[in-house]
C-alpha atoms as a PDB file:
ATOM      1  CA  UNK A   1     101.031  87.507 102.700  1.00  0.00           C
ATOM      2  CA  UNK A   2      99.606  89.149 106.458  1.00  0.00           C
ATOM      3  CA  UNK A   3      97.080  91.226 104.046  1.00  0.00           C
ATOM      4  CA  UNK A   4      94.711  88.595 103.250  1.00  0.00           C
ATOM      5  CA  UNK A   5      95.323  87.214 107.092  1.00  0.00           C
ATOM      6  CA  UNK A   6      94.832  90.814 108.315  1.00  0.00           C
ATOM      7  CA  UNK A   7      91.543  90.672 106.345  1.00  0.00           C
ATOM      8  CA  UNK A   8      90.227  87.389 107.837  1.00  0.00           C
ATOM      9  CA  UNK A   9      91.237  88.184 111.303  1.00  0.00           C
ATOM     10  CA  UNK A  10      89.287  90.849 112.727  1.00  0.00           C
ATOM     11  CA  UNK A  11      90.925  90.915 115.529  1.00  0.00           C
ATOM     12  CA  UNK A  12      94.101  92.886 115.799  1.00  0.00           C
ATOM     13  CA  UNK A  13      95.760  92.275 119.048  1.00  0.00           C
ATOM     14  CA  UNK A  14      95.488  88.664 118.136  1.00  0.00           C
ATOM     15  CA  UNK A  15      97.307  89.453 115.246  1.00  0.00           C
ATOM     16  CA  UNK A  16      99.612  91.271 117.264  1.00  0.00           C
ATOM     17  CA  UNK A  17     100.400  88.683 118.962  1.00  0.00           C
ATOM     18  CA  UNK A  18     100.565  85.956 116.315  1.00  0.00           C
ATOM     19  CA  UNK A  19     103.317  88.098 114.784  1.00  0.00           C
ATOM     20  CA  UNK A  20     105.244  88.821 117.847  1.00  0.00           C
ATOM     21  CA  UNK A  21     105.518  85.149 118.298  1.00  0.00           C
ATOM     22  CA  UNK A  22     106.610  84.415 114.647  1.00  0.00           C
ATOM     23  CA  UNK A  23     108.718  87.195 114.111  1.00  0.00           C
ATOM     24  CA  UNK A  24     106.890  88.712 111.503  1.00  0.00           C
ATOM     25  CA  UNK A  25     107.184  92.395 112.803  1.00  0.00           C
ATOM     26  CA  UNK A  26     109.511  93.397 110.319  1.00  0.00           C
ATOM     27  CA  UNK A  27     107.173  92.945 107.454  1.00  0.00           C
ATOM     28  CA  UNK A  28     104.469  95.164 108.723  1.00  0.00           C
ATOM     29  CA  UNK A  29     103.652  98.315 107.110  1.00  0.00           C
ATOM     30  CA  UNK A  30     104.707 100.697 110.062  1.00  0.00           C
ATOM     31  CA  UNK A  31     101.997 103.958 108.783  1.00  0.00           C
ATOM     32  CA  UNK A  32     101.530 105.135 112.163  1.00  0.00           C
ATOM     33  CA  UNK A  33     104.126 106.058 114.907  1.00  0.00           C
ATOM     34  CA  UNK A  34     102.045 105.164 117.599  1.00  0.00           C
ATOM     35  CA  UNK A  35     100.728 101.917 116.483  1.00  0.00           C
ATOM     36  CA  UNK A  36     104.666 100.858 115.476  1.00  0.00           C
ATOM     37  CA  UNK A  37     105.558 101.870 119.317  1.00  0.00           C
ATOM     38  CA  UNK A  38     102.896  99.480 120.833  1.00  0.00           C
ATOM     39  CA  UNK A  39     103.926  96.547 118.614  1.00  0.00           C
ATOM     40  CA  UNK A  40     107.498  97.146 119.753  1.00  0.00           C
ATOM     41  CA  UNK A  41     106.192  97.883 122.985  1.00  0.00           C
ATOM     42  CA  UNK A  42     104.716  94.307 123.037  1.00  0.00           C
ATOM     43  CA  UNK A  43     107.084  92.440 121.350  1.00  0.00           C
ATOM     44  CA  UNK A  44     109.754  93.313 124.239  1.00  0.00           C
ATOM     45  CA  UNK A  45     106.939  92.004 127.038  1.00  0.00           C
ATOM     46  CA  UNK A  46     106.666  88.877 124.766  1.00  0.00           C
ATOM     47  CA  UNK A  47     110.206  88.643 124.729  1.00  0.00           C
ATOM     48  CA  UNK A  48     110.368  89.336 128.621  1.00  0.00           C
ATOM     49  CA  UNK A  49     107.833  86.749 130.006  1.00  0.00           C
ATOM     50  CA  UNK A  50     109.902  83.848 127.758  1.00  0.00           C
END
């Protein structure tokens, strides 16, 4: 399902986001460390400012 909205959304930190709000974290391919720490990273900010 987020490949073919991965693909039509350029943008990634707007897709970030969009999945930090909707929970949908947990059904990302994780590939890279570093890239898994920022969305976690972000997620608890998100979590935070609420």
């Amino acid at each position: 399902m987020l490949s073919p909205l991965r693909s039509a959304n350029v943008d990634t930190e707007k897709l970030a986001r969009a999945a930090i709000k909707y929970g949908l974290l947990k059904y990302l391919r994780h590939n890279n460390r570093k890239l898994s720490h920022k969305y976690l990273t972000a997620e608890r900010r998100y979590l935070m400012s609420k």
